[in-house]
Protein backbone atom coordinates (compact mmCIF):
# COMPACT_ATOMS: atom_id res chain seq x y z
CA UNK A 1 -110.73 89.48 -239.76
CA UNK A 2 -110.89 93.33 -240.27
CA UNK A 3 -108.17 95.58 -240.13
CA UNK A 4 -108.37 96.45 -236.30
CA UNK A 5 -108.74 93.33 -235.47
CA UNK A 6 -105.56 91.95 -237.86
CA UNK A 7 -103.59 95.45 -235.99
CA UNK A 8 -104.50 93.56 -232.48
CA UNK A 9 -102.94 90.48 -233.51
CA UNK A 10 -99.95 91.99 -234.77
CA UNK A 11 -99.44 93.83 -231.47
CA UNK A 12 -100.22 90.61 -229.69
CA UNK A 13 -97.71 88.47 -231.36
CA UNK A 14 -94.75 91.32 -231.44
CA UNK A 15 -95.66 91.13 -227.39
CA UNK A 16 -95.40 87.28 -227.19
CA UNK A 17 -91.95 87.34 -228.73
CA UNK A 18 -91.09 89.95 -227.06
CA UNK A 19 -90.94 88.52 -223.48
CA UNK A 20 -90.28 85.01 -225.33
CA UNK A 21 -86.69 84.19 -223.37
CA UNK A 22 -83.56 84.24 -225.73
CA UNK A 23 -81.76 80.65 -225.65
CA UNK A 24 -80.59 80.39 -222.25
CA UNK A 25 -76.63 80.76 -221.42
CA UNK A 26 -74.51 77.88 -220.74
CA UNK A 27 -74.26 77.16 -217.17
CA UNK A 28 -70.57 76.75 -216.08
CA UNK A 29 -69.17 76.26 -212.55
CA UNK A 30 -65.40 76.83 -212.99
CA UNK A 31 -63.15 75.59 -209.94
CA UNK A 32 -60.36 78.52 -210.25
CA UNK A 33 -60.61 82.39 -210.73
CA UNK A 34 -58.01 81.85 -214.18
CA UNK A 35 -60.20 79.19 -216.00
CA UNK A 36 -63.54 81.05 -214.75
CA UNK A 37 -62.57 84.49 -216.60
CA UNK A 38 -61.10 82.63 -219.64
CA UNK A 39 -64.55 80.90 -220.48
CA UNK A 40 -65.72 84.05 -219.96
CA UNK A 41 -63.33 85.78 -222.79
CA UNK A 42 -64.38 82.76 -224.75
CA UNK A 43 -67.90 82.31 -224.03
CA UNK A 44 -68.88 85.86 -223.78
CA UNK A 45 -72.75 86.38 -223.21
CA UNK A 46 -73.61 82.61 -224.32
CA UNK A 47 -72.14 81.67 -220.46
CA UNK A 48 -73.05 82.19 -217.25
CA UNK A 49 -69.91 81.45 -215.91
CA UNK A 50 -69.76 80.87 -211.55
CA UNK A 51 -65.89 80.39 -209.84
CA UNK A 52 -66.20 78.20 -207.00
CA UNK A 53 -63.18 79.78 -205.59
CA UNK A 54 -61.14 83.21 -204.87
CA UNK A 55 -57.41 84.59 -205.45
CA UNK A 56 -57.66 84.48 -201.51
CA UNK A 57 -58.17 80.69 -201.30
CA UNK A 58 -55.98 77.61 -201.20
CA UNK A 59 -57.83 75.74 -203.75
CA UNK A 60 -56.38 72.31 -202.83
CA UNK A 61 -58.73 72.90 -199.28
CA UNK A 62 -62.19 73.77 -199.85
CA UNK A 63 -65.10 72.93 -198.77
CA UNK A 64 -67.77 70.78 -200.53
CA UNK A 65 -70.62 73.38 -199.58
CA UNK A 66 -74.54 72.89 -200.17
CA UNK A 67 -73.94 76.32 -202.16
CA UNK A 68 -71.43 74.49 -204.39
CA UNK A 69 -73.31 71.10 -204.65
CA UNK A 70 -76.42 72.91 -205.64
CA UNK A 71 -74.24 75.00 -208.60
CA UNK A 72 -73.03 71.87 -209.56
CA UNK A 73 -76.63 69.77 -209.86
CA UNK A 74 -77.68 72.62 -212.51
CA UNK A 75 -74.31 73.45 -214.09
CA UNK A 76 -74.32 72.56 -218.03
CA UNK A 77 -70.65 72.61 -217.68
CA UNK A 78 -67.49 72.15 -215.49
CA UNK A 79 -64.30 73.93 -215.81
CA UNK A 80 -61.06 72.65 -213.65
CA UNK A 81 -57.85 72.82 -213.33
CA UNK A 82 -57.15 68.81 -213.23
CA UNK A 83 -54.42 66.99 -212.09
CA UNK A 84 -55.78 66.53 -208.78
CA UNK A 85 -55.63 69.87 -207.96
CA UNK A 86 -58.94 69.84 -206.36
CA UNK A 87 -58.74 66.48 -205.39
CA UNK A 88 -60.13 67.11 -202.07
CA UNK A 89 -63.46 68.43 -202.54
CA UNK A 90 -64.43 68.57 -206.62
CA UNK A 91 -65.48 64.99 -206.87
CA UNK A 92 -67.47 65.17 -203.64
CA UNK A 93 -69.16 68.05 -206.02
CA UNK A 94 -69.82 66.01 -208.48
CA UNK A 95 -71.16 62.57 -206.86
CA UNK A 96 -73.59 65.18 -204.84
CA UNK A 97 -74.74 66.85 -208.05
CA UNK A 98 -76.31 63.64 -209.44
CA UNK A 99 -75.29 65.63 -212.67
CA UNK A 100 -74.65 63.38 -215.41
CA UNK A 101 -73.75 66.51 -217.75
CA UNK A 102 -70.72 66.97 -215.91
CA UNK A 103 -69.40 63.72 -214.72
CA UNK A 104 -65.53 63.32 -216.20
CA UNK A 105 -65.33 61.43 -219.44
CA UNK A 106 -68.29 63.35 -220.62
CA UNK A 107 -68.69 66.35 -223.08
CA UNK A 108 -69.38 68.80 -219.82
CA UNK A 109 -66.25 67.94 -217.52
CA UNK A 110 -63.48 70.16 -218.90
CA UNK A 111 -59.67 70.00 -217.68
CA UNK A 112 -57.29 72.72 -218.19
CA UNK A 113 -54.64 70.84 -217.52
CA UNK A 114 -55.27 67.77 -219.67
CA UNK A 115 -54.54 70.04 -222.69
CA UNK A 116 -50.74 70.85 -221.21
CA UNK A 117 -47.35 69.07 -220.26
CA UNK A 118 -46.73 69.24 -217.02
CA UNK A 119 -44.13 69.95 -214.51
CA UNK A 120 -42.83 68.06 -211.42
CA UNK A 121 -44.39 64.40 -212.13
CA UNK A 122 -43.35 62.14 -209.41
CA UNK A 123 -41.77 58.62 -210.15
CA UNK A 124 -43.57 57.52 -206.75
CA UNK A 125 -45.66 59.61 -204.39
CA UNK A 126 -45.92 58.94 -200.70
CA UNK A 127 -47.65 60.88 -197.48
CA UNK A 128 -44.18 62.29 -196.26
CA UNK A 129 -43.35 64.04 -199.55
CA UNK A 130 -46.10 66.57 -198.16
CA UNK A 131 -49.20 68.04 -201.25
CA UNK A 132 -47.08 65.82 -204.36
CA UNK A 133 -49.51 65.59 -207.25
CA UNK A 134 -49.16 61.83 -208.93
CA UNK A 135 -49.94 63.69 -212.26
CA UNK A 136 -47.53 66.65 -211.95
CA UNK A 137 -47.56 70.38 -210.60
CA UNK A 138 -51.32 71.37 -211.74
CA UNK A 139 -50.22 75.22 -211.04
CA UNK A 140 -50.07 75.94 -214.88
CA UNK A 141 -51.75 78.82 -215.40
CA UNK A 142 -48.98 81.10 -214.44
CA UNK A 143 -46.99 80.28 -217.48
CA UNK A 144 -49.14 82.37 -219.97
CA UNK A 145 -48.11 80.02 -222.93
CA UNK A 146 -50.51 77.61 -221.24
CA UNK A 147 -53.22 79.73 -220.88
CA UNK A 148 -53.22 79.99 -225.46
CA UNK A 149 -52.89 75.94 -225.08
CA UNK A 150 -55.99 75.88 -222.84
CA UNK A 151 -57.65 78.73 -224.55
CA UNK A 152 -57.55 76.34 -227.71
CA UNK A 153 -59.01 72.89 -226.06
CA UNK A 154 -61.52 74.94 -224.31
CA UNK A 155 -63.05 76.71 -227.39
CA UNK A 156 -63.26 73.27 -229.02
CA UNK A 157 -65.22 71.91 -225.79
CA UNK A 158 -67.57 75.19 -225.83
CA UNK A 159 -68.07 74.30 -229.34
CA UNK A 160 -68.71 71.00 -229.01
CA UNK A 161 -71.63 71.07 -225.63
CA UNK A 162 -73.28 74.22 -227.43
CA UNK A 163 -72.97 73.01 -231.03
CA UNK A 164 -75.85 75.84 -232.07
CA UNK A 165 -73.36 78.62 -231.25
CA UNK A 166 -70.26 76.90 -232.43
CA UNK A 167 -69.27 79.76 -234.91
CA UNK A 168 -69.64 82.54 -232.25
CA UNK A 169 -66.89 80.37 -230.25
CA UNK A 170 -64.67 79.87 -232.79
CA UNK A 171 -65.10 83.90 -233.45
CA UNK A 172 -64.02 84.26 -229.84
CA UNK A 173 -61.46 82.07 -229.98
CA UNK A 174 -59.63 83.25 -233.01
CA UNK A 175 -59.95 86.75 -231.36
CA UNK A 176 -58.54 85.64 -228.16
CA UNK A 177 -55.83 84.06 -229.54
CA UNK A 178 -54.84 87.30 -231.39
CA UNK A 179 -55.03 89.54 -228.33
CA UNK A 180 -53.28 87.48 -226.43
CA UNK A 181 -50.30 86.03 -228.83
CA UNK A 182 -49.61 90.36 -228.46
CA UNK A 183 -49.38 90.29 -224.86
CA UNK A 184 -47.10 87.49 -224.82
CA UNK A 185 -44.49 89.38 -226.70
CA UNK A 186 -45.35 92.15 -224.62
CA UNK A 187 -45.16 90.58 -221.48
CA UNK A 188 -41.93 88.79 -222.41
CA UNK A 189 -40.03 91.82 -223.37
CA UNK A 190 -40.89 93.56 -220.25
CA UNK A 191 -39.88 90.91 -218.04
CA UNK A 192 -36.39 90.21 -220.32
CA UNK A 193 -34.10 92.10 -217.25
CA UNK A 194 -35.69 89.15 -214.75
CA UNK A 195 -34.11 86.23 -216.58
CA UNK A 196 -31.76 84.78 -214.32
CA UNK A 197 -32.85 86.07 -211.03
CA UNK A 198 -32.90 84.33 -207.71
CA UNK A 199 -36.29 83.93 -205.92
CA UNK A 200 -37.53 82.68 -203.41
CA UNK A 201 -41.30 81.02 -203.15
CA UNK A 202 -43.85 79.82 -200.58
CA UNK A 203 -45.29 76.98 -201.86
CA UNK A 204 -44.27 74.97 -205.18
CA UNK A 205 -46.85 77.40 -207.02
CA UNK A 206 -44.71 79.76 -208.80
CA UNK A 207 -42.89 76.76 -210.75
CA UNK A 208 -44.41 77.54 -213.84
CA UNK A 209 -43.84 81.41 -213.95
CA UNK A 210 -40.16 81.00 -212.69
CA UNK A 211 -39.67 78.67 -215.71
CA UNK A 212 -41.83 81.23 -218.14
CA UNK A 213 -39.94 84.08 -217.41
CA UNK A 214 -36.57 82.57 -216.33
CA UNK A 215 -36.58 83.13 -212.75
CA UNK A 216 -34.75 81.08 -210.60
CA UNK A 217 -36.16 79.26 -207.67
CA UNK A 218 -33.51 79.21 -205.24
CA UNK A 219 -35.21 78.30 -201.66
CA UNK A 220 -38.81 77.49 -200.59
CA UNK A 221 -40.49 78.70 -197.27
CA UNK A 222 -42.20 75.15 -196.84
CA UNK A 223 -39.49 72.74 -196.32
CA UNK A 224 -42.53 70.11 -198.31
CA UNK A 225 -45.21 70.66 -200.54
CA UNK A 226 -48.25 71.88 -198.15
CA UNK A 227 -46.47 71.79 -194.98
CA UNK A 228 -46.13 74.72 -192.63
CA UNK A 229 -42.22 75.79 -192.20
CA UNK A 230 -40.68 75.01 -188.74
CA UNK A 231 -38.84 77.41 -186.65
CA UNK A 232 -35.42 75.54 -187.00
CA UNK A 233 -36.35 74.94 -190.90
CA UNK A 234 -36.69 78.88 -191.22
CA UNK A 235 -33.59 78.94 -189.09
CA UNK A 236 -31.44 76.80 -191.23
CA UNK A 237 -33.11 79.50 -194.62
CA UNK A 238 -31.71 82.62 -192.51
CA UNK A 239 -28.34 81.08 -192.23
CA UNK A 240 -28.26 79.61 -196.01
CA UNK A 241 -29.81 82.73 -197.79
CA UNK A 242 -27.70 85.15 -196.18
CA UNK A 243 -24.71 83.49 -197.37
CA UNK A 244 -26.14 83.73 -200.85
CA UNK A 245 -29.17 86.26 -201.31
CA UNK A 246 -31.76 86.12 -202.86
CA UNK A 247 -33.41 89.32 -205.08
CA UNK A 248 -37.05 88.59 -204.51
CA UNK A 249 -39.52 86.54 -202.00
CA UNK A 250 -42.78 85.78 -203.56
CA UNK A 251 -45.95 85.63 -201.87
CA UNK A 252 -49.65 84.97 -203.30
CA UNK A 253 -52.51 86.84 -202.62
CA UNK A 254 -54.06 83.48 -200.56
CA UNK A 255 -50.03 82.85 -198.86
CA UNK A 256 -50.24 83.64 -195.27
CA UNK A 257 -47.43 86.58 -195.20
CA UNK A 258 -46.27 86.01 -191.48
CA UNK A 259 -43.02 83.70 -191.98
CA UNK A 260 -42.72 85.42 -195.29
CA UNK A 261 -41.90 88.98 -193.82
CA UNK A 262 -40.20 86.92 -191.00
CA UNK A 263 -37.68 86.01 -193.14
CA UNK A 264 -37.72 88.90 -195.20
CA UNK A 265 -36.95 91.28 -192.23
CA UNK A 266 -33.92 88.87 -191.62
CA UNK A 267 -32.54 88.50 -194.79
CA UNK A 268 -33.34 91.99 -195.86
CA UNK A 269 -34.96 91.05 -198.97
CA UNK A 270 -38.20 92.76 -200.29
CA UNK A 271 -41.39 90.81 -200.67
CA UNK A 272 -43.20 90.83 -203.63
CA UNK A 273 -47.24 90.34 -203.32
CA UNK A 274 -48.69 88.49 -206.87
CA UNK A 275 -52.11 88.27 -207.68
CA UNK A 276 -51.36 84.53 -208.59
CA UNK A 277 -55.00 84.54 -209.84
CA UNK A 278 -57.52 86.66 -211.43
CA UNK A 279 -58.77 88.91 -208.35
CA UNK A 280 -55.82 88.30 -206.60
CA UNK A 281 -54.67 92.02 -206.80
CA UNK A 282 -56.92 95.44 -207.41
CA UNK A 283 -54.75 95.16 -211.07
CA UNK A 284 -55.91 91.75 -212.09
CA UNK A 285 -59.29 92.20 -213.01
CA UNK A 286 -59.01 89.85 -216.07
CA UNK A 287 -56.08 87.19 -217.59
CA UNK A 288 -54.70 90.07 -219.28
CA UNK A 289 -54.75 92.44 -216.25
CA UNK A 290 -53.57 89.11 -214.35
CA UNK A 291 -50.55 89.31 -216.21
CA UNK A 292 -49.88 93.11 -216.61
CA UNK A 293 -50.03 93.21 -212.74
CA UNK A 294 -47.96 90.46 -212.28
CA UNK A 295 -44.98 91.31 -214.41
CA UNK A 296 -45.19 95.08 -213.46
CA UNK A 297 -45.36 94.07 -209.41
CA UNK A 298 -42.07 92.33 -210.50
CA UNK A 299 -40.05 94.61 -212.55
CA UNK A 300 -40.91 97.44 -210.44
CA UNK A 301 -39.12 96.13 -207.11
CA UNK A 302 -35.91 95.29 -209.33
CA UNK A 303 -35.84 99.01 -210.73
């Protein structure tokens, strides 16, 4: 082969790789905003991470969409929150899917939740105890303690479905953990002045930050778990929380705020909005910015 010739292959084969496809991300449909942005701290540009759901959304009602069923049937990887928390439309998701990957007790069905000790488990649950979870309150993500617990069980799961990349997962990890073992002790001397304050919630959501940061959960606007206050119920909170005030109401980004500033008006209490999730709020672009939004919605009503 002469030298032109030997110049022409060289060109041709620096072409081929060229447009050869690097190894193709990991596929992951996460169920929640939270657990979708941490694989994405972990899993950086080896994912191709998908959240089934919004800040804006009650995740225990969703619907089982084609969209979803079709993200599911080529996921690599699911990420949930667990402890039936998505009870109602996740394992529709995956019986549609026909996705063996991702079917729970294999390597691709990841649960946050599994990884923690939970809240709230019920010695018995029954229909008129309203939206009780049998395995406890699966709203964990709001104490950020959990989030290092889960941040650890998930790296070992990336890890162990993408075995080729382990290292750059364990590099993310230990980096993760780093960053965010400094916003803890950031977040938790900021928020020192709340310990001890009254509150107020919607929905039993807000169990885990109340206990994180020492809040304390004096009233709920549902009178149950997932059921829709009453006029007399809200009657019977005027009467009680008047008596003894609260400092705050809380309300989520996805909470319906109409018997919250109800209430509020009547009790003269300020509202709080929380992002509860990531996207919940302008602020919480990220876990951190979750957080920083979060405890600086709080503290600044109390200044």
């Amino acid at each position: 082969m002469n030298r032109s010739a030997c110049a022409a292959m060289a060109i041709l084969i620096s072409m081929v790789a060229a447009a050869t496809p690097a190894q193709a991300a990991l596929r992951v449909l996460a169920t929640t905003p939270e657990w979708a942005a941490l694989t994405r701290e972990l899993g950086g540009d080896k994912v191709d991470v998908y959240a089934a759901t919004s800040a804006f959304q009650d995740v225990h009602r969703v619907d089982a969409k084609p969209s979803l069923v079709a993200r599911a049937r080529n996921a690599d990887m699911v990420v949930a929150a667990g402890a039936d928390l998505e009870v109602g439309w996740l394992p529709i998701l995956l019986r549609e899917s026909g996705n063996a990957r991702i079917q729970p007790g294999n390597p691709g069905y990841f649960e946050a939740d599994a990884s923690l000790r939970l809240l709230e488990i019920p010695t018995a649950v029954d229909r008129s105890m309203g939206d009780v979870h049998p395995q406890g309150n699966p709203h964990a993500h709001l104490d950020a303690r959990n989030v290092a617990i889960v941040a650890a069980a998930l790296t070992a799961r990336l890890k162990a479905v993408d075995g080729a990349d382990a290292p750059y997962y364990e590099a993310r990890g230990s980096d993760f953990q780093a960053r965010w073992k400094a916003a803890l002790a950031r977040w938790e001397a900021q928020a020192a002045p709340l310990k001890g304050m009254p509150v107020v919630v919607i929905h039993r959501d807000q169990v885990y930050l109340c206990r994180w940061l020492g809040l304390i959960e004096v009233a709920a606007i549902e009178p149950k778990p997932g059921v829709p206050p009453s006029s007399s119920y809200l009657a019977e909170l005027v009467t009680r929380l008047t008596a003894t005030p609260p400092k705050l109401i809380l309300r989520n980004a996805y909470n319906d705020s109409k018997a919250v500033d109800w209430l509020s008006a009547r009790i003269h209490v300020p509202v709080v909005l929380l992002p509860y999730s990531v996207g919940g709020t302008p602020g919480a672009k990220d876990l951190f910015g979750l957080f920083d939004d979060t405890i600086n919605r709080l503290t600044g009503v109390t200044k």
